[in-house]
N, C-alpha and C. Protein backbone atom coordinates (compact mmCIF):
# COMPACT_ATOMS: atom_id res chain seq x y z
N UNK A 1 22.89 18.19 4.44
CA UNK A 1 23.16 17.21 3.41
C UNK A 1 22.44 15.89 3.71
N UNK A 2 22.37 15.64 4.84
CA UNK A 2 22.06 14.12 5.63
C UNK A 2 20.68 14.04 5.34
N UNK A 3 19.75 15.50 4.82
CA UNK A 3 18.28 15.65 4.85
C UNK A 3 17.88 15.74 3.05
N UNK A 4 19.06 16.15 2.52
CA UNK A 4 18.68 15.95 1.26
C UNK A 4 18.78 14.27 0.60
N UNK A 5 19.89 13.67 1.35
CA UNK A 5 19.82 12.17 0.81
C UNK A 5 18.94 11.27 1.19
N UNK A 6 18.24 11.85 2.56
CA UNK A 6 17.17 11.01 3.47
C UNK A 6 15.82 11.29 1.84
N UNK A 7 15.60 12.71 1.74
CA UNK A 7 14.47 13.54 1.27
C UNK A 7 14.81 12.19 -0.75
N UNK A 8 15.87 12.43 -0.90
CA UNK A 8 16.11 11.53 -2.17
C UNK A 8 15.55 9.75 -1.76
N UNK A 9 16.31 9.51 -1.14
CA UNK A 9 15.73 8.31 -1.08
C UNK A 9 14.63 8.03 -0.91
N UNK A 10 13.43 8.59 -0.47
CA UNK A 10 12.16 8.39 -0.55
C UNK A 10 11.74 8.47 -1.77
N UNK A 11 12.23 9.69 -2.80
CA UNK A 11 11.52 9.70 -4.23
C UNK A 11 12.45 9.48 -5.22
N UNK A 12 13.68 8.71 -5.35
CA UNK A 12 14.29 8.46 -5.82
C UNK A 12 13.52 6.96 -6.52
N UNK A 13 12.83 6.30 -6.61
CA UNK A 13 12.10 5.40 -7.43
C UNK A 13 10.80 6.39 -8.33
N UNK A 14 10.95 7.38 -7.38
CA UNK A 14 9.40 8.07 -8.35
C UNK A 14 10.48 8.76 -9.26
N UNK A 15 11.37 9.38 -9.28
CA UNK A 15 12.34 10.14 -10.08
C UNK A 15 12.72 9.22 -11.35
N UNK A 16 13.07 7.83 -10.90
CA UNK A 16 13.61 7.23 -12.18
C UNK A 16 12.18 7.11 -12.81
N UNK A 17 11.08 6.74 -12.50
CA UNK A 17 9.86 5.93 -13.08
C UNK A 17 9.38 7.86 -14.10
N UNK A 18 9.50 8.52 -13.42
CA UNK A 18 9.17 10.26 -13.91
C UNK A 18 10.11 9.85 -15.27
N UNK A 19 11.32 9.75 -15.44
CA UNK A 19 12.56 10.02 -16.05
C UNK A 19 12.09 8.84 -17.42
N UNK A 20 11.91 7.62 -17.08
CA UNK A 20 11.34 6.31 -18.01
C UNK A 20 10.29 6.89 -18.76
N UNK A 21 9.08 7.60 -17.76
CA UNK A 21 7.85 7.58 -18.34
C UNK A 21 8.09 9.21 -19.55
N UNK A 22 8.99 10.01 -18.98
CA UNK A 22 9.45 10.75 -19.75
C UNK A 22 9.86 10.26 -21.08
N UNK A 23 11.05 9.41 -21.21
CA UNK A 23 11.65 8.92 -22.28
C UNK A 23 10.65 8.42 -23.24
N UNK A 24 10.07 7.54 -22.97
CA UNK A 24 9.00 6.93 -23.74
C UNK A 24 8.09 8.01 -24.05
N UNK A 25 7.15 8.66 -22.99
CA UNK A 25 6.87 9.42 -23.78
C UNK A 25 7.15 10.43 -24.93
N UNK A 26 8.51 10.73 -24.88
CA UNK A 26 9.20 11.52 -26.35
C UNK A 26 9.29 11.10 -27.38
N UNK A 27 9.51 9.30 -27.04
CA UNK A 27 9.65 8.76 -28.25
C UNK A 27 8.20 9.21 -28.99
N UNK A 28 6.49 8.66 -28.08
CA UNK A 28 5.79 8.41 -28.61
C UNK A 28 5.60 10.44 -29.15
N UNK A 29 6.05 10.98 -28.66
CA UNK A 29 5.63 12.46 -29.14
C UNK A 29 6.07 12.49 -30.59
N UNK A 30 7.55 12.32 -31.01
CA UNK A 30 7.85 12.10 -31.88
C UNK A 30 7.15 11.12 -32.79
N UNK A 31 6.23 10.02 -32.93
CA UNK A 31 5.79 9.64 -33.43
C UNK A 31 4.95 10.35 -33.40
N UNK A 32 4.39 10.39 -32.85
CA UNK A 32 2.70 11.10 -33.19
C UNK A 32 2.69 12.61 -33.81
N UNK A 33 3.88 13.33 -33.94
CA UNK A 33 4.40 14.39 -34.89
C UNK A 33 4.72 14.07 -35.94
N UNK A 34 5.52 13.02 -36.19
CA UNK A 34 5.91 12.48 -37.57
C UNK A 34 4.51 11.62 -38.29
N UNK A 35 3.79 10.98 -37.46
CA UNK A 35 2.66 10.60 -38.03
C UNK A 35 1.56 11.80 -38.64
N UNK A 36 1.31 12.28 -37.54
CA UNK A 36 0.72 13.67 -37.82
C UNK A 36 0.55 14.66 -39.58
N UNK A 37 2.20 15.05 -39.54
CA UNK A 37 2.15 15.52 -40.34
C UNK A 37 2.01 14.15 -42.01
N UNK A 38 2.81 13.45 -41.70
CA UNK A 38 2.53 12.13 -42.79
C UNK A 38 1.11 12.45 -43.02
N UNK A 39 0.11 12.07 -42.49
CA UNK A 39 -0.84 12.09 -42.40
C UNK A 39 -1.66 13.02 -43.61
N UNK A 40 -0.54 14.10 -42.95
CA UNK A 40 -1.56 15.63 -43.51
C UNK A 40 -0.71 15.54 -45.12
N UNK A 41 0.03 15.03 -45.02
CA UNK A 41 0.41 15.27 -46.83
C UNK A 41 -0.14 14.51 -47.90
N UNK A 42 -1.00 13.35 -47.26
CA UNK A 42 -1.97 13.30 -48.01
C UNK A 42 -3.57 13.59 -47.81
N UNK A 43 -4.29 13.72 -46.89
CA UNK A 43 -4.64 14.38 -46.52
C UNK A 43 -5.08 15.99 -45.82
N UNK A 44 -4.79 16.89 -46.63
CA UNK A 44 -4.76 17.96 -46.15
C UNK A 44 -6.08 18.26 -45.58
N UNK A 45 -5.61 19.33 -45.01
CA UNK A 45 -6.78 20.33 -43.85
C UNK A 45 -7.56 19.36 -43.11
N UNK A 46 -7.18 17.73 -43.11
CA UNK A 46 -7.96 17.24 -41.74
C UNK A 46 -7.31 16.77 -40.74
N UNK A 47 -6.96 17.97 -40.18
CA UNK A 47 -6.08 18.22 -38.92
C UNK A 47 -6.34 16.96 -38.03
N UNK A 48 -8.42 17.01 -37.49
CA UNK A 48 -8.72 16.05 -35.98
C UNK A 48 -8.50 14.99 -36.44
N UNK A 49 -8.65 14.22 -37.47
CA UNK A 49 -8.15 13.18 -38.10
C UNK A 49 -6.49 12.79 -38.00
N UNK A 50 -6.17 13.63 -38.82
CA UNK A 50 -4.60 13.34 -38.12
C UNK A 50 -4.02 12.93 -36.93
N UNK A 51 -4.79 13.97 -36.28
CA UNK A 51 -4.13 13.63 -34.88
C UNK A 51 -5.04 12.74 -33.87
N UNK A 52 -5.37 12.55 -34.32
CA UNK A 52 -6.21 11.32 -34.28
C UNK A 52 -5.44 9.93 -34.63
N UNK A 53 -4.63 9.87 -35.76
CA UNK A 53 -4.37 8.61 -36.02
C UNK A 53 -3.04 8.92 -35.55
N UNK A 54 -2.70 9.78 -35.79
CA UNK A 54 -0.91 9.40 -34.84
C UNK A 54 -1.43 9.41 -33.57
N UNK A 55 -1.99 9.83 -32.71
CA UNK A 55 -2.03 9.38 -31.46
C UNK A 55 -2.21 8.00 -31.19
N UNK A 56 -2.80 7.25 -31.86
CA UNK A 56 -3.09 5.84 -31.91
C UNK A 56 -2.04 4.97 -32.41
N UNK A 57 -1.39 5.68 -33.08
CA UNK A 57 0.01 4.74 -33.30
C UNK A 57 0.95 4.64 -32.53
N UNK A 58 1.16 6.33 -31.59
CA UNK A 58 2.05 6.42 -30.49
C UNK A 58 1.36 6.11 -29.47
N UNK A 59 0.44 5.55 -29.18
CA UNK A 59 -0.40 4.47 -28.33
C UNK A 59 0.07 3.71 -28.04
N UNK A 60 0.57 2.46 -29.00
CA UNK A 60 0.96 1.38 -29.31
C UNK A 60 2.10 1.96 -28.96
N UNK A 61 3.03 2.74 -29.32
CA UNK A 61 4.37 2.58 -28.71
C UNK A 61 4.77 2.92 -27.26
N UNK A 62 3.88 3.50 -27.11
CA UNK A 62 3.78 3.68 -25.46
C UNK A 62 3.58 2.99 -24.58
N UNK A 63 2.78 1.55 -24.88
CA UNK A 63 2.18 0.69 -24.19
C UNK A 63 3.48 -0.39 -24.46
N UNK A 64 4.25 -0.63 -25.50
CA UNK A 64 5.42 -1.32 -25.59
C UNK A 64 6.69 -0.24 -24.44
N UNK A 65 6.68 0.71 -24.73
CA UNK A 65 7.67 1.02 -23.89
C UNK A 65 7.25 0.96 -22.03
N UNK A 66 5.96 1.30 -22.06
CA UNK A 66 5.99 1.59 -20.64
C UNK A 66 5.69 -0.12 -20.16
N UNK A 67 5.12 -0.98 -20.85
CA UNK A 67 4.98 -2.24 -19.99
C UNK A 67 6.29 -2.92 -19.66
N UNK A 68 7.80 -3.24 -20.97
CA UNK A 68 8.76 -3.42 -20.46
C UNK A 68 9.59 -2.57 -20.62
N UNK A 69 10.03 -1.65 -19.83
CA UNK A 69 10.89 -0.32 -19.30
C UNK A 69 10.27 -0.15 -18.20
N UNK A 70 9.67 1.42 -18.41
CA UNK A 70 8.97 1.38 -17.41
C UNK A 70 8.20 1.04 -16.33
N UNK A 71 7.48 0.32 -16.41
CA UNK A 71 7.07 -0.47 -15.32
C UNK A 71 7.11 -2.10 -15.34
N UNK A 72 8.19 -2.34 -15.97
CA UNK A 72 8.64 -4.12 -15.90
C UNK A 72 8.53 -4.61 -14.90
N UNK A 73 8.74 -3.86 -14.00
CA UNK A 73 9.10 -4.46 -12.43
C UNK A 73 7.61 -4.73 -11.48
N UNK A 74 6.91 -4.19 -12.19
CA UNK A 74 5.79 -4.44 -11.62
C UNK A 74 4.88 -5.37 -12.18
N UNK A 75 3.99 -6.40 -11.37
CA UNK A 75 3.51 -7.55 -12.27
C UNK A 75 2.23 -6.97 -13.04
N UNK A 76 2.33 -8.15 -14.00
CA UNK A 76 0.89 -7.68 -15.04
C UNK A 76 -0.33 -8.01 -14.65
N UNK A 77 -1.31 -7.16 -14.58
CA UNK A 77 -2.74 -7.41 -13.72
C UNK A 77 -3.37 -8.42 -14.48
N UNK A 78 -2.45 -9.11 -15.55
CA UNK A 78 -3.45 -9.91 -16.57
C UNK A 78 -3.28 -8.82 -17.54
N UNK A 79 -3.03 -9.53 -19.18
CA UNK A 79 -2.26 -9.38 -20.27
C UNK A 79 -3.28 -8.18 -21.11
N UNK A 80 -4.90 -8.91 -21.23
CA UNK A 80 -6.21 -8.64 -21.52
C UNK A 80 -6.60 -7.55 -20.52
N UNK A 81 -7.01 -7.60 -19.54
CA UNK A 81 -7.25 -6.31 -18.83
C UNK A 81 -6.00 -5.24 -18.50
N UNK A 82 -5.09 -5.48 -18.47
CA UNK A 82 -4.12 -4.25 -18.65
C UNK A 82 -3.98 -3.57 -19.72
N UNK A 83 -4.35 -4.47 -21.29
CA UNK A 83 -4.52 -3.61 -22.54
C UNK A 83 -5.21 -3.36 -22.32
N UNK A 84 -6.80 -3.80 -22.23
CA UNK A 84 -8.27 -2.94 -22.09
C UNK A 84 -8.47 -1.30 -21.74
N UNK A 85 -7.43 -1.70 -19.97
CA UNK A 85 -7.26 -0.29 -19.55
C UNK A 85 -6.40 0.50 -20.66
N UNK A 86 -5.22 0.01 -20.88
CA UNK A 86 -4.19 1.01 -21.38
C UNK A 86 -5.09 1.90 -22.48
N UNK A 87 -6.15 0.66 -23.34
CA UNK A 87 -6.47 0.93 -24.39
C UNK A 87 -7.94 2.51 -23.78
N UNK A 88 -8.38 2.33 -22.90
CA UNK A 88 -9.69 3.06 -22.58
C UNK A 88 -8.82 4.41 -22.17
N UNK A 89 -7.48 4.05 -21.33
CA UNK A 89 -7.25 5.40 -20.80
C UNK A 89 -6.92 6.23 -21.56
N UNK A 90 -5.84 5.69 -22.83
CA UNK A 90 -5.43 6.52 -23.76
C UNK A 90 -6.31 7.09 -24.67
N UNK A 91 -7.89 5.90 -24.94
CA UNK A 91 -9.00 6.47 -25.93
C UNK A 91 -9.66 8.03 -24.79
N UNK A 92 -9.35 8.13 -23.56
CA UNK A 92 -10.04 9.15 -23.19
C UNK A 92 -8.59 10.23 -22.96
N UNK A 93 -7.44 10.15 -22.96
CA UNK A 93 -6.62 10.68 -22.93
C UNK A 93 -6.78 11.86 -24.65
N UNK A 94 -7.02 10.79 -25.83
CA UNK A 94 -6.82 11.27 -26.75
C UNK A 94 -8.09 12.31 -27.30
N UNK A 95 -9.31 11.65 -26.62
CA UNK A 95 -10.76 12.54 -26.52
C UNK A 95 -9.93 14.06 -25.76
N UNK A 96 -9.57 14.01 -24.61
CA UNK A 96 -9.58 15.08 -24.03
C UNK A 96 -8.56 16.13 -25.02
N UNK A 97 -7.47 15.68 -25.67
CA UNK A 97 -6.46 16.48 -26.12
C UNK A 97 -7.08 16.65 -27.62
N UNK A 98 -7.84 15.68 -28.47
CA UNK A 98 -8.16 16.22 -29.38
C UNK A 98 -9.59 17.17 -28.89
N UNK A 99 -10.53 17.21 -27.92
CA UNK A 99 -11.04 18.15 -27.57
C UNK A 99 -10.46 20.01 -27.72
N UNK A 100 -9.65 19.72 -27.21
CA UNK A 100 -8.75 21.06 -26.68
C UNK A 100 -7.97 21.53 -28.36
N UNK A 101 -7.48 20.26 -28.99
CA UNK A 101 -7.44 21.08 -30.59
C UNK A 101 -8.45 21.51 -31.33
N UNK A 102 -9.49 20.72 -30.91
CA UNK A 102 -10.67 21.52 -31.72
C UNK A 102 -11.46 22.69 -31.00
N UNK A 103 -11.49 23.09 -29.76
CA UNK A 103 -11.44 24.54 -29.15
C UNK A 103 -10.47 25.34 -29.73
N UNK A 104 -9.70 24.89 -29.94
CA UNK A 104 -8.18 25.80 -30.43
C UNK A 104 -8.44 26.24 -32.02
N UNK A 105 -8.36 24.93 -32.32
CA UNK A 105 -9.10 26.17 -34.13
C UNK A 105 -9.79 26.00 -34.94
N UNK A 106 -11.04 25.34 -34.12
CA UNK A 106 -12.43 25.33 -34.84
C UNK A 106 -13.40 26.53 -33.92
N UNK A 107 -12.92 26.78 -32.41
CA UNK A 107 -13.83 27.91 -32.01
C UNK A 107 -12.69 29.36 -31.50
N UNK A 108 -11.48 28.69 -31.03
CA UNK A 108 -10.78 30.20 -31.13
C UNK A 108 -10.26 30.77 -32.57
N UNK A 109 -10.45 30.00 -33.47
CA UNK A 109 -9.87 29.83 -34.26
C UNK A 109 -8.00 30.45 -34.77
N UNK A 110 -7.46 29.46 -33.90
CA UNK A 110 -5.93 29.42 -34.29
C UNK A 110 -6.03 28.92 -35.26
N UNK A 111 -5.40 29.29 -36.49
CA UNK A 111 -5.11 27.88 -37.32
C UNK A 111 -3.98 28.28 -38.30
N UNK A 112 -3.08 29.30 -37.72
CA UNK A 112 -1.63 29.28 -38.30
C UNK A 112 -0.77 28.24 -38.13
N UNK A 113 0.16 27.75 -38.83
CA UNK A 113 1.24 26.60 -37.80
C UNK A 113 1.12 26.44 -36.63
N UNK A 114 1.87 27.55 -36.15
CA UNK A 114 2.70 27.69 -35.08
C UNK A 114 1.28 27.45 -33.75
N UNK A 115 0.44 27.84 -34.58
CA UNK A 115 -1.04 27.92 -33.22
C UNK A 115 -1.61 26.53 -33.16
N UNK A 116 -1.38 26.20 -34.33
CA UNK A 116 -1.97 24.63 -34.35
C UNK A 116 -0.64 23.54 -33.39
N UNK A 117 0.36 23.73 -34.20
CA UNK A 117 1.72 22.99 -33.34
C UNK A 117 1.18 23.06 -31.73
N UNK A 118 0.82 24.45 -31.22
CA UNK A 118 1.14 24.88 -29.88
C UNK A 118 0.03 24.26 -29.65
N UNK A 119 -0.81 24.31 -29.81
CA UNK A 119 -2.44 23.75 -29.42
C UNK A 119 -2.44 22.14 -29.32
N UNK A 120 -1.87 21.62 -30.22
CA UNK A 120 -1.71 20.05 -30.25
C UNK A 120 -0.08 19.34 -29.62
N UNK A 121 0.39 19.88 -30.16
CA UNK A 121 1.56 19.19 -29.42
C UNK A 121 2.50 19.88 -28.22
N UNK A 122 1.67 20.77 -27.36
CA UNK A 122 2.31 21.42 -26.34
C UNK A 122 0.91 21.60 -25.61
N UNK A 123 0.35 21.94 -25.76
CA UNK A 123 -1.11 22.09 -24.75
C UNK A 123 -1.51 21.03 -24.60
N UNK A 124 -2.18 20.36 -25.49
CA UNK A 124 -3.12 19.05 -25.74
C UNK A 124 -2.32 17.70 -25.51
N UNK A 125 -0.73 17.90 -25.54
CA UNK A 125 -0.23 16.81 -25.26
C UNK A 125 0.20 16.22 -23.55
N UNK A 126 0.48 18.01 -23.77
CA UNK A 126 1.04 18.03 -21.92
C UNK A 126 -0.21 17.53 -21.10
N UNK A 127 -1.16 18.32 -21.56
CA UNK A 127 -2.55 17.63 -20.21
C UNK A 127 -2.72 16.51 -20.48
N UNK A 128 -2.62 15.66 -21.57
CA UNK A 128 -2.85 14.56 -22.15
C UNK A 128 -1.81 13.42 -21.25
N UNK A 129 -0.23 13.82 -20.99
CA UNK A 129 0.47 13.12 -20.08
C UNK A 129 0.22 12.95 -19.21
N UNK A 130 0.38 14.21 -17.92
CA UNK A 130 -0.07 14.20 -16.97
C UNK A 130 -1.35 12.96 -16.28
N UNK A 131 -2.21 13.50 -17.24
CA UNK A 131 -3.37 11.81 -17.00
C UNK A 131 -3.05 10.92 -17.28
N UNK A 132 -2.24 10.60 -18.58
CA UNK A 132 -1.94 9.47 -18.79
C UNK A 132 -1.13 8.69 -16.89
N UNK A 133 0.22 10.10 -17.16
CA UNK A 133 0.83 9.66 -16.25
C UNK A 133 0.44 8.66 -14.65
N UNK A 134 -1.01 9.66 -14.28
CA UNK A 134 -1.53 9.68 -12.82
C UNK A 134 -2.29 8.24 -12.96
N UNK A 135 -2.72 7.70 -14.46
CA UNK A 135 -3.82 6.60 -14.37
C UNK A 135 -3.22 5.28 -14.88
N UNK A 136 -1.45 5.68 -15.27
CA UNK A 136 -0.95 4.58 -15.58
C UNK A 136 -0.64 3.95 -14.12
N UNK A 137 -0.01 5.08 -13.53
CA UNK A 137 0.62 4.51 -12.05
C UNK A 137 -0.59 3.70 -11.00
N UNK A 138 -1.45 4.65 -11.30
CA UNK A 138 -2.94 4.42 -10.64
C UNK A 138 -3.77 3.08 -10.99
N UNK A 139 -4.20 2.68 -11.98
CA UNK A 139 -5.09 1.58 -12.19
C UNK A 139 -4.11 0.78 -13.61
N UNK A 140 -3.27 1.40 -14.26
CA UNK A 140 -2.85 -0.25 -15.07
C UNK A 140 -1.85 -0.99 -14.58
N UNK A 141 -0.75 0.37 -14.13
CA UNK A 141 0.43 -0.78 -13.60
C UNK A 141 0.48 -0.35 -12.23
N UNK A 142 -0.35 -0.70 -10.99
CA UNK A 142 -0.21 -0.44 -9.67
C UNK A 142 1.17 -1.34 -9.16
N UNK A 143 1.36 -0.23 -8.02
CA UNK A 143 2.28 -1.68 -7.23
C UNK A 143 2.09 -2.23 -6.53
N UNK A 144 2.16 -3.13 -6.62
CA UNK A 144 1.68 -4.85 -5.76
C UNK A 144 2.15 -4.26 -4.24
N UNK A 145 0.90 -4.83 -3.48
CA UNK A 145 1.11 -4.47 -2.35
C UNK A 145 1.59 -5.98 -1.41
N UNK A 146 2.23 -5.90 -0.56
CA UNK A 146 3.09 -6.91 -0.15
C UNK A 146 2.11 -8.10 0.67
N UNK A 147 2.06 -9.05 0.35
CA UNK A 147 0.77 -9.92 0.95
C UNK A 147 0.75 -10.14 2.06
N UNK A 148 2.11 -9.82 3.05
CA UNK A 148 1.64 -9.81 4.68
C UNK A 148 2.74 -8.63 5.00
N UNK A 149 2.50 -8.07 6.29
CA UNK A 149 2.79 -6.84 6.76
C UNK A 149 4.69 -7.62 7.09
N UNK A 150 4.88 -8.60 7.17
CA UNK A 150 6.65 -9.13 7.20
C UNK A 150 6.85 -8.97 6.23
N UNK A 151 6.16 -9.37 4.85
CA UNK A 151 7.12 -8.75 3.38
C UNK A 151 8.11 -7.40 3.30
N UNK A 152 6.73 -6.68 4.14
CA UNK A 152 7.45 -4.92 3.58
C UNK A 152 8.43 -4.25 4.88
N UNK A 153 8.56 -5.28 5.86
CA UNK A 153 9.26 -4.98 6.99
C UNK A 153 10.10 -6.12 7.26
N UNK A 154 11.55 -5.84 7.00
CA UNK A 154 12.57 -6.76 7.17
C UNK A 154 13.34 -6.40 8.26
N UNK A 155 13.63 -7.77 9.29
CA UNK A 155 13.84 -6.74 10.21
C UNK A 155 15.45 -7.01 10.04
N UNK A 156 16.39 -6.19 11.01
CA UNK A 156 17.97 -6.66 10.53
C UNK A 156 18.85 -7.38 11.30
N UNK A 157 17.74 -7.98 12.90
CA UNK A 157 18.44 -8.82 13.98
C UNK A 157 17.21 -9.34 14.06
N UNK A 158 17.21 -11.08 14.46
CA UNK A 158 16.74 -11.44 14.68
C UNK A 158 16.04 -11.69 16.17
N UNK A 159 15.39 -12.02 17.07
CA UNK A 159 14.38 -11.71 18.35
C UNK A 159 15.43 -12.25 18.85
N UNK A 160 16.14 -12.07 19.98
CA UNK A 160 16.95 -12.69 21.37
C UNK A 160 15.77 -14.26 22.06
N UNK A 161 16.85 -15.04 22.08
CA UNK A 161 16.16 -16.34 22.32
C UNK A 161 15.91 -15.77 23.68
N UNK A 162 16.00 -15.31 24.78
CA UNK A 162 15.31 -14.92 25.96
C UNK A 162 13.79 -15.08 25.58
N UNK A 163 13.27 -13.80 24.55
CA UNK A 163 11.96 -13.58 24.24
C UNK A 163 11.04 -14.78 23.77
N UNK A 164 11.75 -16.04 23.43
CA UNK A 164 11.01 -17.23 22.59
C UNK A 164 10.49 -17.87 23.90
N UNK A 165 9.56 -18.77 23.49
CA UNK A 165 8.82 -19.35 24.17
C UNK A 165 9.45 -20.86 24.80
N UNK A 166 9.51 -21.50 25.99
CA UNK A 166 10.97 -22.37 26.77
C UNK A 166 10.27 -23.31 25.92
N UNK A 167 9.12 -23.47 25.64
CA UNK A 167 8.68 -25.30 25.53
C UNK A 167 8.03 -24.69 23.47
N UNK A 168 8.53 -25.28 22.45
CA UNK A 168 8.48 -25.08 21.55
C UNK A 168 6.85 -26.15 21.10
N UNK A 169 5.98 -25.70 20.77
CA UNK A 169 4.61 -26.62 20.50
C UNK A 169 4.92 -27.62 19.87
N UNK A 170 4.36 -28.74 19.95
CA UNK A 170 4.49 -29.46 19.57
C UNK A 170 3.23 -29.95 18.43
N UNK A 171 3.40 -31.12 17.91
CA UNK A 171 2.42 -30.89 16.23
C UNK A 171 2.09 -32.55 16.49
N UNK A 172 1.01 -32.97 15.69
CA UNK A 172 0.38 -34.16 15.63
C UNK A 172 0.23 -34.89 16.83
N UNK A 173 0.42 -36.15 16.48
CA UNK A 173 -0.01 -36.89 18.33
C UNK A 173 0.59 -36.50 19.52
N UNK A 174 1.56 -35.89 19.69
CA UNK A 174 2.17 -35.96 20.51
C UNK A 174 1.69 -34.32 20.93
N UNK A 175 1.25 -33.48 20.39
CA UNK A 175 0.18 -32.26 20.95
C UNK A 175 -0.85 -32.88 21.78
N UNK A 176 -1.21 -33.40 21.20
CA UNK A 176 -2.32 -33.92 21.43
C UNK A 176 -2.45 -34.80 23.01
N UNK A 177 -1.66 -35.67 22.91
CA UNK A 177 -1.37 -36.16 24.47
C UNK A 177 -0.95 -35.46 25.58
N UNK A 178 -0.21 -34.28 24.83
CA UNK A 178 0.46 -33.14 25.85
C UNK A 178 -0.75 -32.52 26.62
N UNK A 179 -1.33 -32.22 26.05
CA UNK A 179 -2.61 -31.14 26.12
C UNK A 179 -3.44 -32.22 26.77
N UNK A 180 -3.87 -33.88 26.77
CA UNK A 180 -4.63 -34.50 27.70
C UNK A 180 -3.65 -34.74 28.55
N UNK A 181 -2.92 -34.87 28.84
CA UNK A 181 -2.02 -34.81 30.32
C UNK A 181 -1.90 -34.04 30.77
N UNK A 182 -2.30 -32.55 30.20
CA UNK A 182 -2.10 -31.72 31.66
C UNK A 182 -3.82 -31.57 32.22
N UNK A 183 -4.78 -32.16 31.62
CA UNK A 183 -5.96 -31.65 32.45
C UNK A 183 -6.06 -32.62 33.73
């Protein structure tokens, strides 16, 4: 038991941030399904288009949920280059998954519902997370690394005055005279 709570507490911050980036992402799935099909009812039969523009809407909601939820806690690399990225990763996020719908039923040609559904919003979305996932953690919202090696190491007793030094330095003139009186 003592090895499963040790084994938790190490990934117990990656578990909640998994669990956040989950949530949000459903929301934005759900959008980009409900956009999707919107889409197609006036537009029929232009599927890459569609999904094309709901992905770009659940873009935007993704980048609202994951900057405060998800990774609130972590500071902003700058307002402008953290959209830039969000904005490049998701434009290649959405290249790769609308790639994989148009293998799906412009050259295997699926193009029943159920093959199109599966192709876009279960194939093309899942690989589509995953990266998202690895390049959000990775280059938009990193975590700040602690600016000296005492930040990330607290200790929980302080040094035994034995170990301190008997004569405490001294600062301005009076260093200064110390140090010509002993030569």
């Amino acid at each position: 038991m003592a090895l499963v709570s040790a084994v938790y507490g190490k990934v117990e911050h990656l578990i909640h941030e998994v669990a956040k980036f989950g949530i949000v992402g459903g929301i934005s799935y759900v959008v980009t399904i409900a956009v999707n099909y919107a889409y197609l009812i006036f537009q029929k039969n232009d599927e890459l288009t569609a999904y094309i523009v709901a992905n770009v809407v659940a873009t935007g909601v993704a980048y609202l949920g994951n900057r405060y939820w998800t990774y609130k806690e972590r500071d902003a690399a700058g307002d402008a280059r953290e959209v830039v990225l969000f904005a490049a990763i998701n434009g290649i996020a959405i290249a790769i998954q609308t790639g994989i719908t148009a293998l799906t039923y412009y050259v295997m040609h699926m193009d029943s519902h159920l093959e199109i559904f599966f192709s876009k919003f279960i194939l093309a979305i899942g690989i589509g997370m995953a990266f998202r996932f690895w390049c959000y953690r990775t280059f938009i919202f990193p975590k700040a690394e602690p600016a000296l090696a005492a930040d990330e190491f607290q200790y929980s007793e302080p040094l035994p005055t034995s170990e301190l030094a008997s004569e405490a330095p001294k600062s301005g003139a009076g260093a200064l005279l110390s140090r010509v009186s002993r030569f």
